[in-house]
PDB file of N, CA and C in Angstrom:
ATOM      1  N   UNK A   1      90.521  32.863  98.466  1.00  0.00           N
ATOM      2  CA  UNK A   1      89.310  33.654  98.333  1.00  0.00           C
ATOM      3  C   UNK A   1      88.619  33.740  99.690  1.00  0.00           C
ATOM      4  N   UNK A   2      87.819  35.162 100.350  1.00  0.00           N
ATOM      5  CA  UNK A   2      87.055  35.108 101.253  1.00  0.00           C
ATOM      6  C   UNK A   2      86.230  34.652 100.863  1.00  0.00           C
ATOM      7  N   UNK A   3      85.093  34.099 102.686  1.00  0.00           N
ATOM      8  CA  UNK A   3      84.106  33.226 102.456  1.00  0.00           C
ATOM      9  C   UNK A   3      83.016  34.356 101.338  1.00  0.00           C
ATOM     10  N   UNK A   4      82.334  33.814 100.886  1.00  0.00           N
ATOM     11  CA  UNK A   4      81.009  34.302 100.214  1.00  0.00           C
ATOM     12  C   UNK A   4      80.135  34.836 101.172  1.00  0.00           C
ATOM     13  N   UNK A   5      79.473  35.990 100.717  1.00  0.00           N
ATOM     14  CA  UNK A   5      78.106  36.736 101.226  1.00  0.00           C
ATOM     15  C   UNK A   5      77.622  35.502 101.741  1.00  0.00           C
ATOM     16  N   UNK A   6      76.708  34.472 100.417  1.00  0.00           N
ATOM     17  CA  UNK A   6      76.360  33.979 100.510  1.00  0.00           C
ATOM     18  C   UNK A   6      76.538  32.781 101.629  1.00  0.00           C
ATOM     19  N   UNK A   7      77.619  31.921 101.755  1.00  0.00           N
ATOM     20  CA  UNK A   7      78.098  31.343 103.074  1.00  0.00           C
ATOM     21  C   UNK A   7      78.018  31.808 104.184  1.00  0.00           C
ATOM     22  N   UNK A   8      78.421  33.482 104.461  1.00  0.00           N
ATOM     23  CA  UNK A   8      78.385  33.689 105.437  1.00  0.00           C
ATOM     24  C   UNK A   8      76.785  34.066 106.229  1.00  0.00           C
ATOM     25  N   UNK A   9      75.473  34.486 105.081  1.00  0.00           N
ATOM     26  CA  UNK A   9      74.183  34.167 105.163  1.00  0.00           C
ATOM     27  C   UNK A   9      73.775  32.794 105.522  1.00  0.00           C
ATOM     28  N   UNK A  10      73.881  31.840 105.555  1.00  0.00           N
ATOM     29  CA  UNK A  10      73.881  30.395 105.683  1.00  0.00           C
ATOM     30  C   UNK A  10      74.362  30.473 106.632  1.00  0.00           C
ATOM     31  N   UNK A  11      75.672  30.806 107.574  1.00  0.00           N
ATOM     32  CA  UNK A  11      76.303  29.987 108.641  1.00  0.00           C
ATOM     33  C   UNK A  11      75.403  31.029 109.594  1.00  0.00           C
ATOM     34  N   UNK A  12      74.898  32.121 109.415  1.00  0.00           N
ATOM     35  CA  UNK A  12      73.954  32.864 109.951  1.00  0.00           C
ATOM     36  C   UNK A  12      74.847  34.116 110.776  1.00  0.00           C
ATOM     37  N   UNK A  13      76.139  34.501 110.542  1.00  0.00           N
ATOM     38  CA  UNK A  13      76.905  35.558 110.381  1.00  0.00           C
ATOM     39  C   UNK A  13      76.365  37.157 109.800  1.00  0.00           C
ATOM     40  N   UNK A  14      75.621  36.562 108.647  1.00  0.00           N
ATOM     41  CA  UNK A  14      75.216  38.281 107.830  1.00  0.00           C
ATOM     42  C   UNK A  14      73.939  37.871 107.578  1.00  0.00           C
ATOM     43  N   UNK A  15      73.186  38.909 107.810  1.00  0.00           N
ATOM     44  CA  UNK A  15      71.614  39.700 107.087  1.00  0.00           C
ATOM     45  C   UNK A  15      71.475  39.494 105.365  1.00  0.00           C
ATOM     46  N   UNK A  16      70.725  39.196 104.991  1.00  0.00           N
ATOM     47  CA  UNK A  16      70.703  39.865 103.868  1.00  0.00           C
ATOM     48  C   UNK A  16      70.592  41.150 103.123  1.00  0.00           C
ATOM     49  N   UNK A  17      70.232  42.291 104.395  1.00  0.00           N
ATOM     50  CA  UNK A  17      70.501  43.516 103.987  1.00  0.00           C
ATOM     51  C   UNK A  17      71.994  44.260 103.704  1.00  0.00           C
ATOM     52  N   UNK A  18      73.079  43.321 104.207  1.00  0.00           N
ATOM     53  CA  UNK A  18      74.358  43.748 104.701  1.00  0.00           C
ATOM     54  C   UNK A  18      74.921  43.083 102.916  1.00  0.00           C
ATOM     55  N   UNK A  19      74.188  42.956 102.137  1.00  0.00           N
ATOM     56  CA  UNK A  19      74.983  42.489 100.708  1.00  0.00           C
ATOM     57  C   UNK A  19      75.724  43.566  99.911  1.00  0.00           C
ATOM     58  N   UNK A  20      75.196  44.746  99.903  1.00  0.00           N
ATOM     59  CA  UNK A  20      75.884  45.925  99.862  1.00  0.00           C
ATOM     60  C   UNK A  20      76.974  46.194 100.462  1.00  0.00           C
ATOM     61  N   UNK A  21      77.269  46.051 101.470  1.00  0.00           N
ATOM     62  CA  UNK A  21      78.696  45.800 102.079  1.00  0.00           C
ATOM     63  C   UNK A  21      79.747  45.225 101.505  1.00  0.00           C
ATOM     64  N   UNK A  22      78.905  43.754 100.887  1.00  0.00           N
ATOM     65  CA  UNK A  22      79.873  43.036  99.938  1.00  0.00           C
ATOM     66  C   UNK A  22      80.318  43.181  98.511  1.00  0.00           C
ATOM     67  N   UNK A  23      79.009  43.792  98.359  1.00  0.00           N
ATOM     68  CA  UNK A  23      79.321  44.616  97.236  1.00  0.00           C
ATOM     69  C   UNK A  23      80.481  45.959  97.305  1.00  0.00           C
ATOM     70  N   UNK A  24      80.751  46.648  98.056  1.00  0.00           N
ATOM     71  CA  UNK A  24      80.963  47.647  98.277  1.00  0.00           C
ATOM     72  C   UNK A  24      82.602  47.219  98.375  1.00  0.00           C
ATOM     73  N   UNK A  25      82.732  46.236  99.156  1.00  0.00           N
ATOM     74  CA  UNK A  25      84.362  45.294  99.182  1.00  0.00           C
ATOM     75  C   UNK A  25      84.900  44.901  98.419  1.00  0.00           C
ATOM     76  N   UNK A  26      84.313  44.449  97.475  1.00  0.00           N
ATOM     77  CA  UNK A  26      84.512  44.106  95.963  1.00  0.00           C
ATOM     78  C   UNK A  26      84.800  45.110  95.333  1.00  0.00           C
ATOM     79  N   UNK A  27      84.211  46.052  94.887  1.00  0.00           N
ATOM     80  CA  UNK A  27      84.481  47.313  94.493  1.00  0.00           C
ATOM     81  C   UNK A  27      86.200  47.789  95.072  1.00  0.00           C
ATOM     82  N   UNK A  28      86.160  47.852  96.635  1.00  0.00           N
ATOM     83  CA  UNK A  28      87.578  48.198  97.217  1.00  0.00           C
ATOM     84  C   UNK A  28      88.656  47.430  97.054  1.00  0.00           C
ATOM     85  N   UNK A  29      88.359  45.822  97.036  1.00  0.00           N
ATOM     86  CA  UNK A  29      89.286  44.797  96.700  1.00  0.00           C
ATOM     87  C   UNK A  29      89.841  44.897  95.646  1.00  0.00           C
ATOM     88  N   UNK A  30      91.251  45.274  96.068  1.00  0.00           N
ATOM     89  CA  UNK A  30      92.603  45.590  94.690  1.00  0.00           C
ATOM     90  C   UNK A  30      92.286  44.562  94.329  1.00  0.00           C
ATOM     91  N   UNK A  31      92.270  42.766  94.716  1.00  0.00           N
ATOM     92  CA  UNK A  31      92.340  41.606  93.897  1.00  0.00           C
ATOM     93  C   UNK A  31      91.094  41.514  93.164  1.00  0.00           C
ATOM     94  N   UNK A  32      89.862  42.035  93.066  1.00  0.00           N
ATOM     95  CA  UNK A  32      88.533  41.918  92.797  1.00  0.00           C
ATOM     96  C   UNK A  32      88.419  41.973  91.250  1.00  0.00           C
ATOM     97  N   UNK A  33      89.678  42.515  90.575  1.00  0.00           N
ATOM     98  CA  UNK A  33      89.682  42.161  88.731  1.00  0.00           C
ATOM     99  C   UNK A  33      89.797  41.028  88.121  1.00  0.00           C
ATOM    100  N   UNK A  34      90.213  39.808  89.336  1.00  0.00           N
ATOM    101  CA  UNK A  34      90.539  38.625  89.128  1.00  0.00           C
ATOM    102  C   UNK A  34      89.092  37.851  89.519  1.00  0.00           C
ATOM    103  N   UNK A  35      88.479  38.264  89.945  1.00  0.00           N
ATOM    104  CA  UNK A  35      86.949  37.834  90.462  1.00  0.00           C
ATOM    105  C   UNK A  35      85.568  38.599  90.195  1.00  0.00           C
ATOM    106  N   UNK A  36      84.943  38.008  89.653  1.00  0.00           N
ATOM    107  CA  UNK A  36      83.224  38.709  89.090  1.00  0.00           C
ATOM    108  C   UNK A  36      82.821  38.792  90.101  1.00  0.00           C
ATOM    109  N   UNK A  37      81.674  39.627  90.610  1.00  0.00           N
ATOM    110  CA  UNK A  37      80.847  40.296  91.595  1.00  0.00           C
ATOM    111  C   UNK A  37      80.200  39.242  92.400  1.00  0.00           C
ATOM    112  N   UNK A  38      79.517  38.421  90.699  1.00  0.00           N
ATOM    113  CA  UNK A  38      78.563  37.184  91.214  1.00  0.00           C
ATOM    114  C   UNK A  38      79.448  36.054  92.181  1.00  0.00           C
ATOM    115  N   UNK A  39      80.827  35.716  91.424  1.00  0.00           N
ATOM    116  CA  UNK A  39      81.271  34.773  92.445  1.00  0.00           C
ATOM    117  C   UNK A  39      82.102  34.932  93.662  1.00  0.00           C
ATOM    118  N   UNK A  40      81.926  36.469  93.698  1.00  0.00           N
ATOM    119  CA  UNK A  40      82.846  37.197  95.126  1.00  0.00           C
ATOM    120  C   UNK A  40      81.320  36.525  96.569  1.00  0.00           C
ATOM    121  N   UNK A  41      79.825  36.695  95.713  1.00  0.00           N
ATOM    122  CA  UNK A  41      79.371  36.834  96.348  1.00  0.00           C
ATOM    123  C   UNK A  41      78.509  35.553  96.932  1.00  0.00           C
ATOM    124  N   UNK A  42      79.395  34.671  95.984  1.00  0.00           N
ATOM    125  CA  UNK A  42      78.960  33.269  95.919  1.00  0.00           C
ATOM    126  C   UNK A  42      77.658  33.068  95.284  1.00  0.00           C
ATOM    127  N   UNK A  43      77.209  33.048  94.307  1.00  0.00           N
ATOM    128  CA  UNK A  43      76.271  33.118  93.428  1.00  0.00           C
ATOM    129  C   UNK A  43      76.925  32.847  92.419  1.00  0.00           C
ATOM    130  N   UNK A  44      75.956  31.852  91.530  1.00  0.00           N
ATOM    131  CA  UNK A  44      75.795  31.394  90.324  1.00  0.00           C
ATOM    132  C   UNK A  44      75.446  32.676  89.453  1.00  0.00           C
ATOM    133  N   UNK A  45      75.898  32.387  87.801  1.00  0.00           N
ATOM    134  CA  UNK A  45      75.585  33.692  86.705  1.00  0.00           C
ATOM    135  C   UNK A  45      73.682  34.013  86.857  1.00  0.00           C
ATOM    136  N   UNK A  46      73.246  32.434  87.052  1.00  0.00           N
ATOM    137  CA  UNK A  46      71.839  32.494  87.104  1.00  0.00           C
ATOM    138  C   UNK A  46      71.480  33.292  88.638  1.00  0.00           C
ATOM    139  N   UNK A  47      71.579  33.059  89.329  1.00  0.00           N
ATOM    140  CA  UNK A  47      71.103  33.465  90.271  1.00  0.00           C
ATOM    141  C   UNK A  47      71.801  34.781  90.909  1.00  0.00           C
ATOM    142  N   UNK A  48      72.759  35.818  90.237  1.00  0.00           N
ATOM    143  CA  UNK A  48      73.073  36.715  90.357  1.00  0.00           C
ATOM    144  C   UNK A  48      72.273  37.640  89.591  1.00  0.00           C
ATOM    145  N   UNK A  49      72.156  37.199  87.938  1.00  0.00           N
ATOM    146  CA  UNK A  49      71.168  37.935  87.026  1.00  0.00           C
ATOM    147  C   UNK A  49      69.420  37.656  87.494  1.00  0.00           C
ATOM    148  N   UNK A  50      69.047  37.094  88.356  1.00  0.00           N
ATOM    149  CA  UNK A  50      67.436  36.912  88.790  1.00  0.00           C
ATOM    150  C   UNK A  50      68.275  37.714  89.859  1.00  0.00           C
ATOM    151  N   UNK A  51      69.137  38.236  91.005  1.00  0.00           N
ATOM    152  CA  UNK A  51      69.129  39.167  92.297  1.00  0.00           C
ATOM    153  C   UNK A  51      69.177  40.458  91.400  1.00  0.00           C
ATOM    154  N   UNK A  52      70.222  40.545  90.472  1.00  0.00           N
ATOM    155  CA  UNK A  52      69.893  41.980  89.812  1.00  0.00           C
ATOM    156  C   UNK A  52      68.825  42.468  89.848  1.00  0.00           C
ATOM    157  N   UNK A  53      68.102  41.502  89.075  1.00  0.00           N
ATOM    158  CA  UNK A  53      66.920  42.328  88.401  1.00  0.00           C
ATOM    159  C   UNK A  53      65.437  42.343  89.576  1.00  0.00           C
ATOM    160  N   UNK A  54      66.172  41.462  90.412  1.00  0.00           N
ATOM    161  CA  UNK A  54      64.962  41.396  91.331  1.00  0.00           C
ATOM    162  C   UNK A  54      65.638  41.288  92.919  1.00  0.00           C
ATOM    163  N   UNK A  55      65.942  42.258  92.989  1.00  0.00           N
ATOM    164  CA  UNK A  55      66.211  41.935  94.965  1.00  0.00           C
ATOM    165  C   UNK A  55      65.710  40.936  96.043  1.00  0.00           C
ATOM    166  N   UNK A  56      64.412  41.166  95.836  1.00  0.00           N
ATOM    167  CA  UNK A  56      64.249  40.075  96.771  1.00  0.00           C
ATOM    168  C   UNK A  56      64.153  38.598  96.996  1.00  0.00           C
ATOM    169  N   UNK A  57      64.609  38.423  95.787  1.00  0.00           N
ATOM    170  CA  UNK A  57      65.339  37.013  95.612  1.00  0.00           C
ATOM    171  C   UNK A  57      66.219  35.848  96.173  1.00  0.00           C
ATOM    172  N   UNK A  58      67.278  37.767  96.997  1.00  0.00           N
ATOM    173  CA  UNK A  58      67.877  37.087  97.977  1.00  0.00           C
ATOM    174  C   UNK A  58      67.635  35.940  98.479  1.00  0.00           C
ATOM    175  N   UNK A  59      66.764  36.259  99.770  1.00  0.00           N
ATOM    176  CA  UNK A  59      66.315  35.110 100.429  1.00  0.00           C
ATOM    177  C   UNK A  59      66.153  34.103 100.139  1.00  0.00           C
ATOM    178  N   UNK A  60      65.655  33.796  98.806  1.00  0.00           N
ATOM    179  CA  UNK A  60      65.234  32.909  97.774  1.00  0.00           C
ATOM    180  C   UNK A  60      66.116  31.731  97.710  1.00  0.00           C
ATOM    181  N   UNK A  61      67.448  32.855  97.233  1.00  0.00           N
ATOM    182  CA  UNK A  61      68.805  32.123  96.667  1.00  0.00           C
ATOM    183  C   UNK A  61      69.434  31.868  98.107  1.00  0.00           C
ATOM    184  N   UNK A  62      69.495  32.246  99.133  1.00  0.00           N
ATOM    185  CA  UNK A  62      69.955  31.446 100.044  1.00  0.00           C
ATOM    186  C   UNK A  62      69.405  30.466 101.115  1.00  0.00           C
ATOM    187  N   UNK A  63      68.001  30.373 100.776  1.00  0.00           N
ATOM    188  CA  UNK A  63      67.145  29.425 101.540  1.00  0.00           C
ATOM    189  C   UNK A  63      67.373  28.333 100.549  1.00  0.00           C
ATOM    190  N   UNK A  64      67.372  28.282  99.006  1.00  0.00           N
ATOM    191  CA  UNK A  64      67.838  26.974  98.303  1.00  0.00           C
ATOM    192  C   UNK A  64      69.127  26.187  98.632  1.00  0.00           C
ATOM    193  N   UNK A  65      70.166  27.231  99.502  1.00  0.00           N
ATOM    194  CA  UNK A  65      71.573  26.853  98.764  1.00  0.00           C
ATOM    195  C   UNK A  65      71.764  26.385 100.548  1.00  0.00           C
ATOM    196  N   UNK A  66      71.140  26.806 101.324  1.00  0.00           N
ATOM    197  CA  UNK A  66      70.719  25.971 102.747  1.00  0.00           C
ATOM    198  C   UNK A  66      70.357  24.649 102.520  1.00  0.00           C
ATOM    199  N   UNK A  67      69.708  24.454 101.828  1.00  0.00           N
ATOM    200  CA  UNK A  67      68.802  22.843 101.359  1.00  0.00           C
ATOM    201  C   UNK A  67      70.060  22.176 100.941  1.00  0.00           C
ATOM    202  N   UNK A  68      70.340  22.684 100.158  1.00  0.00           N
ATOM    203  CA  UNK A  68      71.342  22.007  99.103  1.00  0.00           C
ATOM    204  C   UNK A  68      71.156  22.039  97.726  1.00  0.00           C
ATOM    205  N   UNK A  69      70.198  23.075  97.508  1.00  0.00           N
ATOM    206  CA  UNK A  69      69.648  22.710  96.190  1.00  0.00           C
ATOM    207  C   UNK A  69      69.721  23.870  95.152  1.00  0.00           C
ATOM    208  N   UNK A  70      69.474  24.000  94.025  1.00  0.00           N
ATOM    209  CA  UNK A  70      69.836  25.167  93.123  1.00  0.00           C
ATOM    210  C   UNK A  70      68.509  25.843  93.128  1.00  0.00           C
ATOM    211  N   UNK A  71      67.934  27.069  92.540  1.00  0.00           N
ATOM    212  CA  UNK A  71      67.153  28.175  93.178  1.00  0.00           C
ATOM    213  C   UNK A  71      66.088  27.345  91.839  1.00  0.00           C
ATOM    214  N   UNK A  72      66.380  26.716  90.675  1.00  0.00           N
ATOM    215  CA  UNK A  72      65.904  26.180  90.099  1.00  0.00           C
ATOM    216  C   UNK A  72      64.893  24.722  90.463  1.00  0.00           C
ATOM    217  N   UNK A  73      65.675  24.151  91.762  1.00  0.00           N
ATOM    218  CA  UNK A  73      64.980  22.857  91.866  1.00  0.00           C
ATOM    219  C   UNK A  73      64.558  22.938  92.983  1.00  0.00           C
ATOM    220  N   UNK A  74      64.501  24.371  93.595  1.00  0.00           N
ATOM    221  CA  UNK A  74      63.446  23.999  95.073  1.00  0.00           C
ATOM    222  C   UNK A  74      62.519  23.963  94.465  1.00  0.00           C
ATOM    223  N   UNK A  75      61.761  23.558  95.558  1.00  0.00           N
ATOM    224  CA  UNK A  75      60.090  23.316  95.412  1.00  0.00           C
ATOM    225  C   UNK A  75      59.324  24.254  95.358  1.00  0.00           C
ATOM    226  N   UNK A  76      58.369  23.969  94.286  1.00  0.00           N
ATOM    227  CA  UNK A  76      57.088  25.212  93.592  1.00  0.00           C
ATOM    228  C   UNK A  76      56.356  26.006  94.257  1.00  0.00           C
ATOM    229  N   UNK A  77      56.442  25.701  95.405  1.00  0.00           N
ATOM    230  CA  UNK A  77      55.233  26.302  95.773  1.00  0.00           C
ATOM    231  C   UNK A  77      56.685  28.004  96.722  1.00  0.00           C
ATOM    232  N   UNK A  78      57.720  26.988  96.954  1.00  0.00           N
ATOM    233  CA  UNK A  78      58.661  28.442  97.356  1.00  0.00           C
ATOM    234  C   UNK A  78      59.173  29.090  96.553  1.00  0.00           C
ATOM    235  N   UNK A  79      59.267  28.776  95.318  1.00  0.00           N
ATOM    236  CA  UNK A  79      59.379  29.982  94.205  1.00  0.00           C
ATOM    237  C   UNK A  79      58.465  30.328  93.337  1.00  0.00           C
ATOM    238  N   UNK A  80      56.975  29.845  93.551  1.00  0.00           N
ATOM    239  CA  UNK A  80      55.732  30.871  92.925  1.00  0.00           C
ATOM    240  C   UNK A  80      55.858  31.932  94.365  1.00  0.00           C
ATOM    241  N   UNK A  81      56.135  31.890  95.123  1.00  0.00           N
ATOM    242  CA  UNK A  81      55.949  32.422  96.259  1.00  0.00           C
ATOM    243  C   UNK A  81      56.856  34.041  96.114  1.00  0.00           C
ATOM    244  N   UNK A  82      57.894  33.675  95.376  1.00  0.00           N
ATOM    245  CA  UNK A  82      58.609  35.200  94.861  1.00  0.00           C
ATOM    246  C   UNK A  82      58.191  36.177  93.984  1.00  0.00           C
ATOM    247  N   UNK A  83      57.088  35.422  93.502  1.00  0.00           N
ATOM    248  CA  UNK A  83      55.937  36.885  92.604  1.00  0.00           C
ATOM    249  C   UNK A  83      55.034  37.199  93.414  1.00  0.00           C
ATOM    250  N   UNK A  84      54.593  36.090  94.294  1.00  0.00           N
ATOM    251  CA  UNK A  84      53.948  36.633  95.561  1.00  0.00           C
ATOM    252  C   UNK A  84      53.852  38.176  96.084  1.00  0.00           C
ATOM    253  N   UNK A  85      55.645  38.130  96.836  1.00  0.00           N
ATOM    254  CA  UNK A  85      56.417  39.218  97.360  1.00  0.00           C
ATOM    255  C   UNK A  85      56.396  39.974  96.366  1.00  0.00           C
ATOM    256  N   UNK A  86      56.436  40.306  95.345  1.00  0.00           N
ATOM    257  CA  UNK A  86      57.316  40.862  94.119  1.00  0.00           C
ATOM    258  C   UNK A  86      56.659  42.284  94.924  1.00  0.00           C
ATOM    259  N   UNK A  87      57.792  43.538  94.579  1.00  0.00           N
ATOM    260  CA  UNK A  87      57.323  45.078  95.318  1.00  0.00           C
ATOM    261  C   UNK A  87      56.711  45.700  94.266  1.00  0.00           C
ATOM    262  N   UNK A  88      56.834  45.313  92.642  1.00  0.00           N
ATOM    263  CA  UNK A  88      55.442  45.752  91.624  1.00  0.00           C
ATOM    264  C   UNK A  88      55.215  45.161  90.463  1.00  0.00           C
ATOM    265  N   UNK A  89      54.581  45.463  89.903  1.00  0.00           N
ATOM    266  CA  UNK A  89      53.674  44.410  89.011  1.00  0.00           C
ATOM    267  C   UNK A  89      54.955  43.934  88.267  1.00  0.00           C
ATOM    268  N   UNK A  90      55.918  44.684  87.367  1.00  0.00           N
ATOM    269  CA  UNK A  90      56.873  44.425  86.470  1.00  0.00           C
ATOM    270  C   UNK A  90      57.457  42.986  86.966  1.00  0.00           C
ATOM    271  N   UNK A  91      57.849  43.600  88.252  1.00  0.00           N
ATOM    272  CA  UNK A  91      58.993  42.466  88.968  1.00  0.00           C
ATOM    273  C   UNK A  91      58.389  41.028  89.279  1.00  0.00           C
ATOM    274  N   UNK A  92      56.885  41.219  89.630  1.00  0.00           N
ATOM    275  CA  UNK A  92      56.053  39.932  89.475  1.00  0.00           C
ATOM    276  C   UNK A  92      56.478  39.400  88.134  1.00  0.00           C
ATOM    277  N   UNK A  93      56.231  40.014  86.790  1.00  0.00           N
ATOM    278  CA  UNK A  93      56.122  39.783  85.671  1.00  0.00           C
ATOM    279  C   UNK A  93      57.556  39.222  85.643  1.00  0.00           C
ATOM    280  N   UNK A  94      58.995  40.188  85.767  1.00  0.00           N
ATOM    281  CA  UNK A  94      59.856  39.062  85.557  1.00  0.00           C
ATOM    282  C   UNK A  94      60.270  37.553  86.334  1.00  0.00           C
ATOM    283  N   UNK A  95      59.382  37.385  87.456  1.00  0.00           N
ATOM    284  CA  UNK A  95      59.899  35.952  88.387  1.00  0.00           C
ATOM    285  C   UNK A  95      58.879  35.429  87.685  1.00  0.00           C
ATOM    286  N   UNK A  96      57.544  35.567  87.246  1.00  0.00           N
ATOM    287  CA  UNK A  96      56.746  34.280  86.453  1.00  0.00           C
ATOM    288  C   UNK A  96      57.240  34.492  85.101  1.00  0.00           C
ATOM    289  N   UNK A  97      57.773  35.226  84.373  1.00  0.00           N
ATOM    290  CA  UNK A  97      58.536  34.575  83.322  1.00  0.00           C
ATOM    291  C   UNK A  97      59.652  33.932  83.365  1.00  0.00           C
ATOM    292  N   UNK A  98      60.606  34.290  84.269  1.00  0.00           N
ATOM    293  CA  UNK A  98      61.795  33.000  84.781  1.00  0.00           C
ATOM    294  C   UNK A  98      60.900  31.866  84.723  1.00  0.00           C
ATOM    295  N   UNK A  99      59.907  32.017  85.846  1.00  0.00           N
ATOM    296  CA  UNK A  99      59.576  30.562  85.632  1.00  0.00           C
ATOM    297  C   UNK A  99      58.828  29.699  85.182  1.00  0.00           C
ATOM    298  N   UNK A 100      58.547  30.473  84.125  1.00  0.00           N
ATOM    299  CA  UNK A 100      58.413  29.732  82.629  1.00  0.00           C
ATOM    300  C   UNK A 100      59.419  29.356  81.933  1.00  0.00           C
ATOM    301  N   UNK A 101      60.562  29.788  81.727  1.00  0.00           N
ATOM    302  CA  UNK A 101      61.626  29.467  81.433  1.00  0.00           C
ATOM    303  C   UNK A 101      62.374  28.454  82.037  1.00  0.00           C
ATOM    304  N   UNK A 102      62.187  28.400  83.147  1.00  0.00           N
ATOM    305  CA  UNK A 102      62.600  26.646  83.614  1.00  0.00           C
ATOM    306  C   UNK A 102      62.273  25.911  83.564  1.00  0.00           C
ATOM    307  N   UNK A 103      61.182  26.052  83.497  1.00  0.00           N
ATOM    308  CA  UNK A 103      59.975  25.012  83.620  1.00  0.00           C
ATOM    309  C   UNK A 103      59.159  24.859  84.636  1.00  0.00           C
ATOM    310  N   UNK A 104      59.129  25.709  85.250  1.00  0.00           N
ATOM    311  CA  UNK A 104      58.514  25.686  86.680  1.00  0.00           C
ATOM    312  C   UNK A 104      56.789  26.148  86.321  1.00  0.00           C
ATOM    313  N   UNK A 105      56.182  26.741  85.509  1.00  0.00           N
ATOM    314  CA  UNK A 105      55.398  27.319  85.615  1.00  0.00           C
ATOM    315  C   UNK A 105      54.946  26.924  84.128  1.00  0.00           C
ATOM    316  N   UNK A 106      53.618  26.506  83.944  1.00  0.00           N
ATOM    317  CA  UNK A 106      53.303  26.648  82.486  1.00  0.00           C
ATOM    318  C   UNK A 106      52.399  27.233  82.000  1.00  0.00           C
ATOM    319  N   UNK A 107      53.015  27.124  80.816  1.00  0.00           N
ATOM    320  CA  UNK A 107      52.573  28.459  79.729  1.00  0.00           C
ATOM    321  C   UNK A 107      50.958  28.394  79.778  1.00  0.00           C
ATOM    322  N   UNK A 108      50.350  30.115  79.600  1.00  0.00           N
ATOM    323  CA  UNK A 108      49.002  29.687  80.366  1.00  0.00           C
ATOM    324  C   UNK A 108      48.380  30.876  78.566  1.00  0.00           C
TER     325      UNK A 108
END
């Protein structure tokens, strides 16, 4: 398997704007029926379905996976920080309901 988007974001090789690219390889990759999108791109099911639905997550998911840690157990104050950013109200709405759902955030 090639390295991951994701790895190669970390070793500091690719942008996070350049994920489309990888996407786009995947798509071209004859072997790519043998491999899901999420783990071409090195991403977890969780943290592929929170980039879907929310782009700018990115960063998110690869500043955790720098640490060492899952996008779930960084620290609170850097993932209230992604409704922060959120580009409109909805997308706010889905990162504070994720994180209610982890437990990160409580029910108010």
């Amino acid at each position: 398997m090639n390295i991951s988007f994701i790895d190669v974001c970390i070793s500091g090789d690719a942008f996070l704007d350049e994920v489309d690219d990888y996407v786009d390889a995947w798509h071209d990759d004859n072997t790519s029926e043998d491999v899901e999108l999420y783990e071409y791109l090195g991403m977890t099911w969780q943290e592929y379905s929170l980039w879907v639905t929310n782009p700018n997550i990115l960063g998110s998911i690869v500043n955790a996976r720098k640490k060492g840690l899952s996008l779930e157990s960084a620290p609170v104050h850097e993932i209230h920080a992604l409704a922060a950013r959120a580009s409109s109200k909805e997308e706010a709405q889905r990162v504070m309901s994720w994180l209610k759902r982890i437990g990160k955030l409580d029910e108010a």
